[in-house]
N, C-alpha and C. Protein backbone atom coordinates (compact mmCIF):
# COMPACT_ATOMS: atom_id res chain seq x y z
N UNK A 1 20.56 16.66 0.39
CA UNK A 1 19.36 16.26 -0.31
C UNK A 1 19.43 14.80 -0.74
N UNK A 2 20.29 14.32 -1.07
CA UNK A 2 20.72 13.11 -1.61
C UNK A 2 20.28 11.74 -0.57
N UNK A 3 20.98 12.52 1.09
CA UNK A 3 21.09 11.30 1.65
C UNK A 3 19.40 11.53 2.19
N UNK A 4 18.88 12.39 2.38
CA UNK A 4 17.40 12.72 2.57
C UNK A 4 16.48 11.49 1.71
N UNK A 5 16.66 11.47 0.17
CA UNK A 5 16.36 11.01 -0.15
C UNK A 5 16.75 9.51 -0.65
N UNK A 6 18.01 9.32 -0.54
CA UNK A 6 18.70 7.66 0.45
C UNK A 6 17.74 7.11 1.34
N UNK A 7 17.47 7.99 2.55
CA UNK A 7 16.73 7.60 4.08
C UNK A 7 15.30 7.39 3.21
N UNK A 8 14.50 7.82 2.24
CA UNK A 8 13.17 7.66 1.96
C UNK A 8 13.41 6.72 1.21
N UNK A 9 14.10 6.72 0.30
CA UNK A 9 13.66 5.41 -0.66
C UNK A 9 14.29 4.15 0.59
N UNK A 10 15.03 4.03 1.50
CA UNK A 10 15.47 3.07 2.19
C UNK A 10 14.22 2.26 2.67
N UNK A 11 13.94 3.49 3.22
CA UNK A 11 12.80 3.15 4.52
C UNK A 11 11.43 2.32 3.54
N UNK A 12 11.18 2.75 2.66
CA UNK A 12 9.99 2.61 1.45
C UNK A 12 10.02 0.83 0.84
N UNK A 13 11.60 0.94 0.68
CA UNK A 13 11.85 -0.44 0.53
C UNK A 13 11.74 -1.08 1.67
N UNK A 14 12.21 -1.05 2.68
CA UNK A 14 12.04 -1.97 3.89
C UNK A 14 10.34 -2.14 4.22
N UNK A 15 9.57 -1.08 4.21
CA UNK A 15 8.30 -1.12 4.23
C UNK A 15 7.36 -2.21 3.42
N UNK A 16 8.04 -1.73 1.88
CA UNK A 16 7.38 -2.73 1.00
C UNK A 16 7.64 -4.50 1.22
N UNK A 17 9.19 -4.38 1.97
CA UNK A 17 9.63 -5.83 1.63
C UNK A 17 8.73 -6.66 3.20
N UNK A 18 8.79 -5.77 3.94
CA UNK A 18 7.94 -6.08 4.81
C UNK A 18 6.52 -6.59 4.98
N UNK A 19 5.78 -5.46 3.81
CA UNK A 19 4.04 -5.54 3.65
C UNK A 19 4.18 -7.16 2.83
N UNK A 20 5.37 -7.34 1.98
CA UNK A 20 5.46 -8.54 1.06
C UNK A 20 5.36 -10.26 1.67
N UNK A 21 6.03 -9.68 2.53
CA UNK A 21 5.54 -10.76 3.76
C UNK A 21 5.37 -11.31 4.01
N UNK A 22 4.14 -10.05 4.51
CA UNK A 22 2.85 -10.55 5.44
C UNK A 22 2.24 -10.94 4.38
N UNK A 23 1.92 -10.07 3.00
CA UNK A 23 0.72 -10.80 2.27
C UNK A 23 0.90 -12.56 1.68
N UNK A 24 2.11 -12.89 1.70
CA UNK A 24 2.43 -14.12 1.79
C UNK A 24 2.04 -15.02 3.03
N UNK A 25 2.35 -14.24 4.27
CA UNK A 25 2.02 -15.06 5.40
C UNK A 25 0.62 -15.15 5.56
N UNK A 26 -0.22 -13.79 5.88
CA UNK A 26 -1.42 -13.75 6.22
C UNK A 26 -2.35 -15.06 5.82
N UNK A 27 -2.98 -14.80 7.09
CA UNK A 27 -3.48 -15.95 7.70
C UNK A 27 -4.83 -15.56 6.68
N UNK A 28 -5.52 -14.39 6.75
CA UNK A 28 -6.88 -14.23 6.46
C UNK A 28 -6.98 -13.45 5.38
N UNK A 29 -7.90 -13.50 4.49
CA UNK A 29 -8.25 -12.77 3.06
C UNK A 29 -8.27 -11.13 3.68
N UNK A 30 -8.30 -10.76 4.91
CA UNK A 30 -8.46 -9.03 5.35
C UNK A 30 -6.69 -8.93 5.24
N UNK A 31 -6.10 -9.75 5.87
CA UNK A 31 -5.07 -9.05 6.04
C UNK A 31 -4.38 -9.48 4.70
N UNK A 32 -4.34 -10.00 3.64
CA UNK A 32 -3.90 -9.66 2.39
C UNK A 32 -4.35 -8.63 1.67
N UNK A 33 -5.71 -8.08 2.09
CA UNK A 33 -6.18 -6.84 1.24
C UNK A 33 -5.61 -5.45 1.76
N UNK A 34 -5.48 -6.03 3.23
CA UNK A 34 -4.66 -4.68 3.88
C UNK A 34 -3.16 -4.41 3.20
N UNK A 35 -2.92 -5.26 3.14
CA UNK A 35 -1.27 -5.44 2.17
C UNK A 35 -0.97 -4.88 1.55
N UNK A 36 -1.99 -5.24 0.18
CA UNK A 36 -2.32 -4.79 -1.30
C UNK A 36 -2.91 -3.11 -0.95
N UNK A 37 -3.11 -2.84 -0.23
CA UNK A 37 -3.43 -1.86 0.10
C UNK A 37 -2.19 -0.17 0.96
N UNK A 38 -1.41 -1.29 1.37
CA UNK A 38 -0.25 -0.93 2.17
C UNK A 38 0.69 -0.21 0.80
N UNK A 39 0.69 -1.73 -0.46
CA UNK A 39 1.26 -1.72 -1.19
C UNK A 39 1.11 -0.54 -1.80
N UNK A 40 -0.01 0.00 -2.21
CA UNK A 40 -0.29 0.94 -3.11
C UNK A 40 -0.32 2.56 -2.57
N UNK A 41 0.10 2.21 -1.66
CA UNK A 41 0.04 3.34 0.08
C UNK A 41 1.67 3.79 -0.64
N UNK A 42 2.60 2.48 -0.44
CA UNK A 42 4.09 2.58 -0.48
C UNK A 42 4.71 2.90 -2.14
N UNK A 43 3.78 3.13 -3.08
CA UNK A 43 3.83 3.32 -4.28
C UNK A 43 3.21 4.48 -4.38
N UNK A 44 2.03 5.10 -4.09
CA UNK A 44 1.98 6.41 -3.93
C UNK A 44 2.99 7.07 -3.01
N UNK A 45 3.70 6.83 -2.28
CA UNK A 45 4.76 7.74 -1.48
C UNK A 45 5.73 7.28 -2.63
N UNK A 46 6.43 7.07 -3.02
CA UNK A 46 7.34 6.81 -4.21
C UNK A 46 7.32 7.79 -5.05
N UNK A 47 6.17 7.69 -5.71
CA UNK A 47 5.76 8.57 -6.90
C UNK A 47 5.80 10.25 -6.17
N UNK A 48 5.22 10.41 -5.33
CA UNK A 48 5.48 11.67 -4.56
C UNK A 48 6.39 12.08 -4.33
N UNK A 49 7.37 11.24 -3.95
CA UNK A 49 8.50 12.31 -3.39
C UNK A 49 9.66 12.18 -5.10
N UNK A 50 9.29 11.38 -5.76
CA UNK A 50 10.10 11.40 -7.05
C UNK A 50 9.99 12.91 -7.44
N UNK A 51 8.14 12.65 -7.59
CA UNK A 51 7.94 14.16 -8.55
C UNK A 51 8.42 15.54 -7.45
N UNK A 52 8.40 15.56 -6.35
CA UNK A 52 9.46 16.57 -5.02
C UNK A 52 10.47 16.52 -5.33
N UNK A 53 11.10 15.96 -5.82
CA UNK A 53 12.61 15.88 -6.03
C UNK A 53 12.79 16.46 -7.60
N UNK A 54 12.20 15.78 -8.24
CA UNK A 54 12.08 16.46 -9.89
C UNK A 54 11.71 17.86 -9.84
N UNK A 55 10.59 18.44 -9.22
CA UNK A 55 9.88 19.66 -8.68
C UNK A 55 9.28 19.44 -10.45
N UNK A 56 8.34 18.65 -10.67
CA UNK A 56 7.06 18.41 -11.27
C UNK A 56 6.41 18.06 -11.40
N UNK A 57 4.64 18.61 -12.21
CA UNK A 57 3.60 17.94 -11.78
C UNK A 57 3.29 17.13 -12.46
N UNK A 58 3.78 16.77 -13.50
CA UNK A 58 3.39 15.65 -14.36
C UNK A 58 2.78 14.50 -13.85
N UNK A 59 2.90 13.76 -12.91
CA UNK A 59 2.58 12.24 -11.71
C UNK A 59 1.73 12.65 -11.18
N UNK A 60 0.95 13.66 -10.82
CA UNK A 60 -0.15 13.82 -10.09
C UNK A 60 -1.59 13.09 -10.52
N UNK A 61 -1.74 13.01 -12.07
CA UNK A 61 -2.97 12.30 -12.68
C UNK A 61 -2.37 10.83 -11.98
N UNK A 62 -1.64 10.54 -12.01
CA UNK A 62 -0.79 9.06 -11.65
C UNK A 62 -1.53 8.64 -10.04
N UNK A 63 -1.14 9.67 -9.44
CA UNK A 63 -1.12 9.77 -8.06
C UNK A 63 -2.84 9.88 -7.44
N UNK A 64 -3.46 10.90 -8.63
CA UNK A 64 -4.69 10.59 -8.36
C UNK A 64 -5.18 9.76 -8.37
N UNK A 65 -5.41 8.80 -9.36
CA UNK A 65 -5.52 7.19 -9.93
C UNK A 65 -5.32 6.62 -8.89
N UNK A 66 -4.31 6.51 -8.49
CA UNK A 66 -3.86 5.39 -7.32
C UNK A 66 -4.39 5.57 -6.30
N UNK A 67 -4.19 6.67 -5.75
CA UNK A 67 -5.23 7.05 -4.37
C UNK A 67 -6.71 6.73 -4.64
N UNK A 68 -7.51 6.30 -5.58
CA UNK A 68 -8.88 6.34 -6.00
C UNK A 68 -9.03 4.89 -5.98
N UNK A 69 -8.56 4.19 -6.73
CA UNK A 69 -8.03 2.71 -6.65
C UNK A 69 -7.74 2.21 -5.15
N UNK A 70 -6.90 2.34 -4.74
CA UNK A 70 -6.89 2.02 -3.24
C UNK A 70 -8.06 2.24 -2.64
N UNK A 71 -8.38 3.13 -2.50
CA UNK A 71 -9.80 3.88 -1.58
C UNK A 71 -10.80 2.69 -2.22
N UNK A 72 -11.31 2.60 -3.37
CA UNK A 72 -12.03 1.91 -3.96
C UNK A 72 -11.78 0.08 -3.37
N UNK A 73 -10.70 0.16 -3.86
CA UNK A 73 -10.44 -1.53 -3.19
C UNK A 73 -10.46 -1.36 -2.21
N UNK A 74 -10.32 -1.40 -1.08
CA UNK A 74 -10.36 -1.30 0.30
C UNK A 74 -11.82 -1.49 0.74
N UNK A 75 -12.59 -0.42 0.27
CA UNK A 75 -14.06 -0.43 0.42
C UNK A 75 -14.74 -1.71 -0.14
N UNK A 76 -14.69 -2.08 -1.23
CA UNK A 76 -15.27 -3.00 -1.83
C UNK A 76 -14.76 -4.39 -0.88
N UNK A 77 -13.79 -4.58 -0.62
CA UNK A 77 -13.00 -5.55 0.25
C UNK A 77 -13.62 -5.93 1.20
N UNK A 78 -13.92 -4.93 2.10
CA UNK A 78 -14.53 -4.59 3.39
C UNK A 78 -15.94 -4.87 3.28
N UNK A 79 -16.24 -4.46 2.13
CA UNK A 79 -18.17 -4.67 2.21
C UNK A 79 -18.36 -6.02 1.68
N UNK A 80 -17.35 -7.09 0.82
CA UNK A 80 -17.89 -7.93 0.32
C UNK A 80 -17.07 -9.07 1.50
N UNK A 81 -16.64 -8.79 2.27
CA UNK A 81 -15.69 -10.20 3.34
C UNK A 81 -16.32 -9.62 4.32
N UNK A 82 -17.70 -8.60 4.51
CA UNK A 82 -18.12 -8.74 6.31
C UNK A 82 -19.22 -9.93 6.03
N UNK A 83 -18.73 -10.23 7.73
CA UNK A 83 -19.46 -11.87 8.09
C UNK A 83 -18.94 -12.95 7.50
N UNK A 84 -17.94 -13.35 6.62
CA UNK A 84 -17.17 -14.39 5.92
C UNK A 84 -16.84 -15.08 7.22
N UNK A 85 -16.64 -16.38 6.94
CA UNK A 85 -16.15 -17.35 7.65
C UNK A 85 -14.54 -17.46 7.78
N UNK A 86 -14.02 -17.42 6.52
CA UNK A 86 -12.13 -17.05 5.97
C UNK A 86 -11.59 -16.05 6.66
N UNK A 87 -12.61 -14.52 7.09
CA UNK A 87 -11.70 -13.76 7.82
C UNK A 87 -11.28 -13.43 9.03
N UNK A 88 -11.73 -14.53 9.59
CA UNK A 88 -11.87 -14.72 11.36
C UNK A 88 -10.30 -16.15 11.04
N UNK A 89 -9.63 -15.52 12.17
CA UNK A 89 -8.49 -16.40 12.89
C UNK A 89 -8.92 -17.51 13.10
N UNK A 90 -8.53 -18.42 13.04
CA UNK A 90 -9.24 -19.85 13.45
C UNK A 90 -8.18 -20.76 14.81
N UNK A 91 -7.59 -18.98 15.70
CA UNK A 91 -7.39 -19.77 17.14
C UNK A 91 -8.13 -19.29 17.85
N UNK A 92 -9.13 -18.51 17.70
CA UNK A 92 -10.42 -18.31 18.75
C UNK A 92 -11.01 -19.29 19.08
């Protein structure tokens, strides 16, 4: 169980340090929101498998929140940067 959960938190970190990045690199305001979005992706899996491992539900209001938040930003993201000039590559 231990190293099970070694291999998840490993992988979670490499994920995050990864999404960290890109939102540094990214070229365009989409792909930093995708990030921030990744981010909160890789923080809800955190919180999940904590409370799996604890075997309680306490984090679930937590977990709801966050999943609602994400969903929410993402959308709003998406509807207020279509047609922007910033989110198009500028080697086309």
């Amino acid at each position: 169980m231990i190293v099970v959960l070694a291999a998840c938190m490993l992988i979670l970190g490499m994920s995050a340090t990864l999404v960290i990045v890109r939102l540094t690199k990214g070229p365009t305001t989409l792909d930093r929101a995708i990030g921030l979005d990744v981010i909160v992706s890789v923080l809800i899996c955190a919180i999940a498998i904590e409370a799996a491992v604890r075997r309680h539900t306490t984090t679930l209001p937590v977990l709801l929140v966050l999943t609602l938040v994400g969903f929410v930003g993402s959308v709003s993201v998406a509807r207020f940067t279509r047609g922007r000039a910033d989110t198009k590559r500028g080697d086309s």
